[in-house]
N, C-alpha and C. Protein backbone atom coordinates (compact mmCIF):
# COMPACT_ATOMS: atom_id res chain seq x y z
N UNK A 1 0.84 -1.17 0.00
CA UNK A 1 0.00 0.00 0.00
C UNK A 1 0.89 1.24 0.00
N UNK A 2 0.73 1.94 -0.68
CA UNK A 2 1.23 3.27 -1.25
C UNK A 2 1.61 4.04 -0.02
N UNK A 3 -0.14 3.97 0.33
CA UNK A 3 -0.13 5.07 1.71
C UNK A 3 0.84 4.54 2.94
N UNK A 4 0.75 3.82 3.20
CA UNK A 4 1.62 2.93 4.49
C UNK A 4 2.99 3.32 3.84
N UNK A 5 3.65 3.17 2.68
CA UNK A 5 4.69 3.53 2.62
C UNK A 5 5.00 5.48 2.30
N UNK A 6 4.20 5.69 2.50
CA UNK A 6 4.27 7.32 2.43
C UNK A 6 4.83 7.48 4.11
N UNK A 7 3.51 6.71 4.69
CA UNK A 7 3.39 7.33 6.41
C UNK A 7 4.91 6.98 7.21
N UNK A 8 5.32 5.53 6.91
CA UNK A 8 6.55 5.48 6.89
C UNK A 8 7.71 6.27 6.83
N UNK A 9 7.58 6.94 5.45
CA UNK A 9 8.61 7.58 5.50
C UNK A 9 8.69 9.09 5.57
N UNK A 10 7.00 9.61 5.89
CA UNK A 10 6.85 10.98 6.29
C UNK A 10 6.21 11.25 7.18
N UNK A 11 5.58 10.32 7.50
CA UNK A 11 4.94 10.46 9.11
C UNK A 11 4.37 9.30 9.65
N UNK A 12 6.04 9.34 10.47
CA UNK A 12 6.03 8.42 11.44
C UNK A 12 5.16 8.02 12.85
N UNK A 13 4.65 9.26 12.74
CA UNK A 13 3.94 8.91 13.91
C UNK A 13 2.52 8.30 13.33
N UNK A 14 2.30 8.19 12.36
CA UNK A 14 1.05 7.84 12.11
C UNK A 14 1.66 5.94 11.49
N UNK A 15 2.30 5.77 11.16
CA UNK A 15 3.15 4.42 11.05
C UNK A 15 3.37 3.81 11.99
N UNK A 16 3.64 4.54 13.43
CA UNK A 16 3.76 3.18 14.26
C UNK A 16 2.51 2.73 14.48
N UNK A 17 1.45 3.14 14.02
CA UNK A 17 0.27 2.37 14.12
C UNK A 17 -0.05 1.21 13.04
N UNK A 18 0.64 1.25 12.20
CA UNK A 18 0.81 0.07 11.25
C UNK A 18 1.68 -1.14 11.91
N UNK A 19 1.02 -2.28 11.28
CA UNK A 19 1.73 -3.73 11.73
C UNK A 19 1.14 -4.57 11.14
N UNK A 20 2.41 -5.44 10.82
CA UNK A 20 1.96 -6.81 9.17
C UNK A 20 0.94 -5.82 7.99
N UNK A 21 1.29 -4.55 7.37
CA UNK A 21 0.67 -4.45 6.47
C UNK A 21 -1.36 -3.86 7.29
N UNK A 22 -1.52 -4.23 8.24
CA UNK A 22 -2.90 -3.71 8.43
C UNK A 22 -2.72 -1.94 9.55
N UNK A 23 -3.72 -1.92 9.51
CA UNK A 23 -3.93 0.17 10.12
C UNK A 23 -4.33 -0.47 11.88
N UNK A 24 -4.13 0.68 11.96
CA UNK A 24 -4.90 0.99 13.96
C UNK A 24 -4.04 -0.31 14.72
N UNK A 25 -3.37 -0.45 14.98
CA UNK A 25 -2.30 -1.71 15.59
C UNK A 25 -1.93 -0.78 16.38
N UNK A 26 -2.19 -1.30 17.74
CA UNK A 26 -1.75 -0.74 19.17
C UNK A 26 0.22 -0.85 19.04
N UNK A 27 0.58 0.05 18.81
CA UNK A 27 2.17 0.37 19.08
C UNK A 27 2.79 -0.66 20.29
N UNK A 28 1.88 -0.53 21.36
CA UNK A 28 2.32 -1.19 22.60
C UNK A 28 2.00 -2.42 23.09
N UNK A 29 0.56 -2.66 22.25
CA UNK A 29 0.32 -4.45 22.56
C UNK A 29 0.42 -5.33 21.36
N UNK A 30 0.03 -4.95 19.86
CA UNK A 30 0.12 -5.00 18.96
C UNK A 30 -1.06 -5.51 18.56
N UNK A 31 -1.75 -5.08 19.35
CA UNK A 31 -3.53 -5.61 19.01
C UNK A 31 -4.35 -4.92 17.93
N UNK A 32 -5.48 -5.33 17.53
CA UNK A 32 -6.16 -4.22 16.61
C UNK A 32 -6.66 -3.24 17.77
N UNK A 33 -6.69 -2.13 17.13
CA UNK A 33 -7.54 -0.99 17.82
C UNK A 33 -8.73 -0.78 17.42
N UNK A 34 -9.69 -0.86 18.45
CA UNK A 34 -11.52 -0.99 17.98
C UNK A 34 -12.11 0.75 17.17
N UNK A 35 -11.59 1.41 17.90
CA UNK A 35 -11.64 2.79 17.51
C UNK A 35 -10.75 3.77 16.95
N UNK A 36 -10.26 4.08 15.92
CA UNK A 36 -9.49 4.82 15.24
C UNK A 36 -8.93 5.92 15.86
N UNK A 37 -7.43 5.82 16.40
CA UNK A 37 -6.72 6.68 17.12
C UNK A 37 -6.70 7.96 17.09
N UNK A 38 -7.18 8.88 15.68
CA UNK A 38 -7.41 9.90 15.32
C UNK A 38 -8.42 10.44 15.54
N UNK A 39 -9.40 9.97 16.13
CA UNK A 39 -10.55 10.90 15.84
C UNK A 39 -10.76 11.42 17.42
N UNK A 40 -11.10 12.55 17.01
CA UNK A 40 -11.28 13.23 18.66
C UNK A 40 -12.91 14.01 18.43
N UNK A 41 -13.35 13.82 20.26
CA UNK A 41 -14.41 14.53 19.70
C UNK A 41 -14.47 15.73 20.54
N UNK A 42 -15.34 16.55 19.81
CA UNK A 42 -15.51 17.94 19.86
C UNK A 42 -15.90 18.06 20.94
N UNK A 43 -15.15 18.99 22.40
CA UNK A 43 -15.39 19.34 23.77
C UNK A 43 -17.41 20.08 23.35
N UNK A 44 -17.95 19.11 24.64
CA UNK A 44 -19.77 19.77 24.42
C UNK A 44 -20.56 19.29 23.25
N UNK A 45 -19.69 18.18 22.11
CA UNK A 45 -20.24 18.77 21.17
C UNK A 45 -20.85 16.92 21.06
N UNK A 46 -21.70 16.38 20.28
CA UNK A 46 -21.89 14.98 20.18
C UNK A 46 -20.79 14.64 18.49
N UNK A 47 -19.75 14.80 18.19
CA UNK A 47 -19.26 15.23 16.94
C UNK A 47 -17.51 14.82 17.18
N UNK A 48 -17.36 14.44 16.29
CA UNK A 48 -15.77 14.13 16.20
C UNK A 48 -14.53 14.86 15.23
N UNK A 49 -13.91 14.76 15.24
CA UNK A 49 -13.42 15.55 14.02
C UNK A 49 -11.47 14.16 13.55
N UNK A 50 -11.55 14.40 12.81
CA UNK A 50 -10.35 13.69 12.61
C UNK A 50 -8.96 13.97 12.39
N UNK A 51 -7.72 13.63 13.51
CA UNK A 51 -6.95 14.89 13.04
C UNK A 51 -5.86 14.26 12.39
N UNK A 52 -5.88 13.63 11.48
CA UNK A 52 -5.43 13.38 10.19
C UNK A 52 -5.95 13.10 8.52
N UNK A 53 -6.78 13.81 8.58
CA UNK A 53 -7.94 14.28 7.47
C UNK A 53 -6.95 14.11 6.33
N UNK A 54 -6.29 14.89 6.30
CA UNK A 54 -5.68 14.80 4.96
C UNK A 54 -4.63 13.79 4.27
N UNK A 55 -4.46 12.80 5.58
CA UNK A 55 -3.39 11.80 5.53
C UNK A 55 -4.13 10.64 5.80
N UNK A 56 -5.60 10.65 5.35
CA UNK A 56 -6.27 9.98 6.31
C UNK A 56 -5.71 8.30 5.13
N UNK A 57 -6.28 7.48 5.76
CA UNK A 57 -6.54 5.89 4.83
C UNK A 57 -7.45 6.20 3.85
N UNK A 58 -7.13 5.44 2.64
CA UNK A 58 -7.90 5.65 1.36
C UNK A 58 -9.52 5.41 1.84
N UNK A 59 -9.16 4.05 2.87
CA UNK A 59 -10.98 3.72 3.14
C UNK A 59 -11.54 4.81 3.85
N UNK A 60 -10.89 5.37 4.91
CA UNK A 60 -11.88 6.15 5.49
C UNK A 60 -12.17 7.47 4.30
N UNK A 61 -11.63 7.75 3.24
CA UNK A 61 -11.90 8.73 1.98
C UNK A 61 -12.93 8.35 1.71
N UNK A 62 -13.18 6.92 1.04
CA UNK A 62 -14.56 6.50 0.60
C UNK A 62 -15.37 5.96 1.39
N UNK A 63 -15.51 6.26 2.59
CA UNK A 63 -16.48 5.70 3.82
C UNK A 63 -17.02 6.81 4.52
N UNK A 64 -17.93 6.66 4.98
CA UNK A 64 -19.22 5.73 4.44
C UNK A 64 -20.03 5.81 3.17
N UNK A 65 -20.55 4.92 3.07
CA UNK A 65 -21.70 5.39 1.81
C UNK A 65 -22.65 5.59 2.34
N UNK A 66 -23.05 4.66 3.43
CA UNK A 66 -24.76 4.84 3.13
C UNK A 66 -24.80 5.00 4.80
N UNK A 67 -25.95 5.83 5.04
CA UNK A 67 -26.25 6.25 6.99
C UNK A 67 -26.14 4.55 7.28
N UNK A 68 -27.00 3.72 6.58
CA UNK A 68 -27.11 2.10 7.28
C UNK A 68 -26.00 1.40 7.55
N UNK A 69 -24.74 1.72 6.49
CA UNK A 69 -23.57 1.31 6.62
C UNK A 69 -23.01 1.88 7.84
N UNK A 70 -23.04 3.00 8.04
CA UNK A 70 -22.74 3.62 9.58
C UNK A 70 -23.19 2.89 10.53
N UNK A 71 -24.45 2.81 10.82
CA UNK A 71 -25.35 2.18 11.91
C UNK A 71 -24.54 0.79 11.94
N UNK A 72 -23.80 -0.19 11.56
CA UNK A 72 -24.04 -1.06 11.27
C UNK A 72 -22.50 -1.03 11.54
N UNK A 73 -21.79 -0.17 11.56
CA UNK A 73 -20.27 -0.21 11.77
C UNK A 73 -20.10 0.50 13.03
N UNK A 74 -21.26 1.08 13.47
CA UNK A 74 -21.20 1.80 14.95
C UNK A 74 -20.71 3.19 14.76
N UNK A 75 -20.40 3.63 13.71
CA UNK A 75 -19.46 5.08 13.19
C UNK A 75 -19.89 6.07 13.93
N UNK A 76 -19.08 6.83 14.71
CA UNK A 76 -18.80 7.79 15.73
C UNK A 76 -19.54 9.04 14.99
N UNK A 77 -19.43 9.14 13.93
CA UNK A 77 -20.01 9.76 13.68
C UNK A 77 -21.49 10.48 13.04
N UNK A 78 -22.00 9.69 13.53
CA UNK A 78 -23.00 9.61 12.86
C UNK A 78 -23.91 10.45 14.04
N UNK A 79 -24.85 11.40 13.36
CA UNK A 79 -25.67 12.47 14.21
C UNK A 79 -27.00 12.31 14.21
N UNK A 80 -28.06 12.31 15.24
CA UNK A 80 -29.31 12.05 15.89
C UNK A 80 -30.31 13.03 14.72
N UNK A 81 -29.96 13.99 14.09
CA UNK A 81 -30.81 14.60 13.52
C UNK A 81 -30.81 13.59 11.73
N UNK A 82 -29.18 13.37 11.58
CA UNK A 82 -29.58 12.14 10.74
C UNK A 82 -30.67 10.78 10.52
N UNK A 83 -30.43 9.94 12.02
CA UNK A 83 -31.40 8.93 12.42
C UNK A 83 -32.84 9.90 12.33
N UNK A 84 -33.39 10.87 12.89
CA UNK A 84 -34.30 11.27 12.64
C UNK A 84 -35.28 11.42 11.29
N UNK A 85 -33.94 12.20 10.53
CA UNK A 85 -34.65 12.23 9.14
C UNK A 85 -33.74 11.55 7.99
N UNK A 86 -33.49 10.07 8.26
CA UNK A 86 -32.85 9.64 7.44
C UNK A 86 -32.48 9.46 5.67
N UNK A 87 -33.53 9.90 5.28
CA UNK A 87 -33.22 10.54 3.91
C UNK A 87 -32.63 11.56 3.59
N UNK A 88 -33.07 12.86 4.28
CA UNK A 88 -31.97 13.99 4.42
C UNK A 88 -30.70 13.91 4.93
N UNK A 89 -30.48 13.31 6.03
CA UNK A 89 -29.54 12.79 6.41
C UNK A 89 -28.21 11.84 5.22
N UNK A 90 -29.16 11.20 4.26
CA UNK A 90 -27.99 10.39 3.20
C UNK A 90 -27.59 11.72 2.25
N UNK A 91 -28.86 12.47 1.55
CA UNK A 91 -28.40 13.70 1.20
C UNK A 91 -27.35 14.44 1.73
N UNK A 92 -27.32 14.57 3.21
CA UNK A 92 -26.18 15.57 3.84
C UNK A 92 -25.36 14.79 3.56
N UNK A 93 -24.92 13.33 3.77
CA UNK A 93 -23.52 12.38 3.60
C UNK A 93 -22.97 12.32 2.26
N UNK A 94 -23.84 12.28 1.26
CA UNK A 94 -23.56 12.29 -0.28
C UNK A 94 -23.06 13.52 -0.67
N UNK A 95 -23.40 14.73 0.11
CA UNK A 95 -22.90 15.90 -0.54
C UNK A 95 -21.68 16.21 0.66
N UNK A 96 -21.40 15.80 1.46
CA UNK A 96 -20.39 15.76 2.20
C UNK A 96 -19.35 14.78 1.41
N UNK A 97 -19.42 13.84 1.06
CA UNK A 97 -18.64 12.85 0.76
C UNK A 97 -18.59 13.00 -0.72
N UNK A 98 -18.87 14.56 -2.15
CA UNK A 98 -18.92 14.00 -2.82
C UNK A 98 -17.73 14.53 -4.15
N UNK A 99 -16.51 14.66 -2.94
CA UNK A 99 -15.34 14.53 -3.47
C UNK A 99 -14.74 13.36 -3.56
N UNK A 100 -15.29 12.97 -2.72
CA UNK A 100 -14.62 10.89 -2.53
C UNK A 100 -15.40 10.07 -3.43
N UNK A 101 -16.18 10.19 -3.61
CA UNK A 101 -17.17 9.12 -4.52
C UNK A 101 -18.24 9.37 -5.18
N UNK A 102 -19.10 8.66 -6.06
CA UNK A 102 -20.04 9.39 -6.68
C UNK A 102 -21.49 9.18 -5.14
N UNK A 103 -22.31 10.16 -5.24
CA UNK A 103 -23.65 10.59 -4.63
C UNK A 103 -24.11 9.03 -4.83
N UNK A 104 -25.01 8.65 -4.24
CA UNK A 104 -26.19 7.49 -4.47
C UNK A 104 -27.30 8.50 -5.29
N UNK A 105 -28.20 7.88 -5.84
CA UNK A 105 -29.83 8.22 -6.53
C UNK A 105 -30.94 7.87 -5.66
N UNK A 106 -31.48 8.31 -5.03
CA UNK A 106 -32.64 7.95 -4.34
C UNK A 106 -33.86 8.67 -4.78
C-alpha cells in the first residue's frame, strides 16, 4: 500500500500504528484498535473531528456510503438529527462525501 509507505517515510507517527501491512495496531500491545486513534471529539459537542484528514486511509476517503452502513459499523459519527430524518440525512452524507465518490440516486 502506497499510503503505508508514504506514512513510513513521512509520518512516522502515524506508522507506528501500522503492523503486518494492516492500520490501527496498538504500538504497545500490537492488538487491533476498535476505535481509530485519530478521531477526537468535539469538547460539548456529540461530533468528532479527525486529526489526520488529509493523511487519512484511502478507506476512510470512501467511507461511508450509506447512513445504514454507519449504523451497522457503529461510526462515531454519525448524528441524531440524521437517524431522525434519514433521507436527508444520506443527502447531507452524499454531498459531504462527494469529493470521494459518486452521490447514491434515491
Amino acid at each position: 500500500m502506497a499510503q503505508i509507505d508514504y506514512w513510513e517515510n513521512y509520518r512516522p507517527e502515524l506508522y507506528r500504528y501500522v503492523g503486518g501491512g494492516n492500520i490501527w495496531i496498538d504500538p504497545e500491545t500490537g492488538q487491533q484498535i476498535e476505535l481509530c486513534p485519530w478521531l477526537r471529539k468535539v469538547p460539548d459537542k456529540n461530533r468528532y473531528t479527525c486529526e489526520i484528514y488529509f493523511d487519512r486511509p484511502d478507506d476512510c476517503k470512501f467511507y461511508p456510503s450509506t447512513l445504514d452502513e454507519m449504523l451497522v459499523d457503529g461510526c462515531e459519527m454519525i448524528e441524531k438529527c440524521d437517524l431522525d430524518n434519514p433521507k436527508q440525512g444520506q443527502k447531507s452524507l452524499d454531498l459531504i462525501m462527494m469529493d470521494s465518490r459518486q452521490a447514491f440516486e434515491y
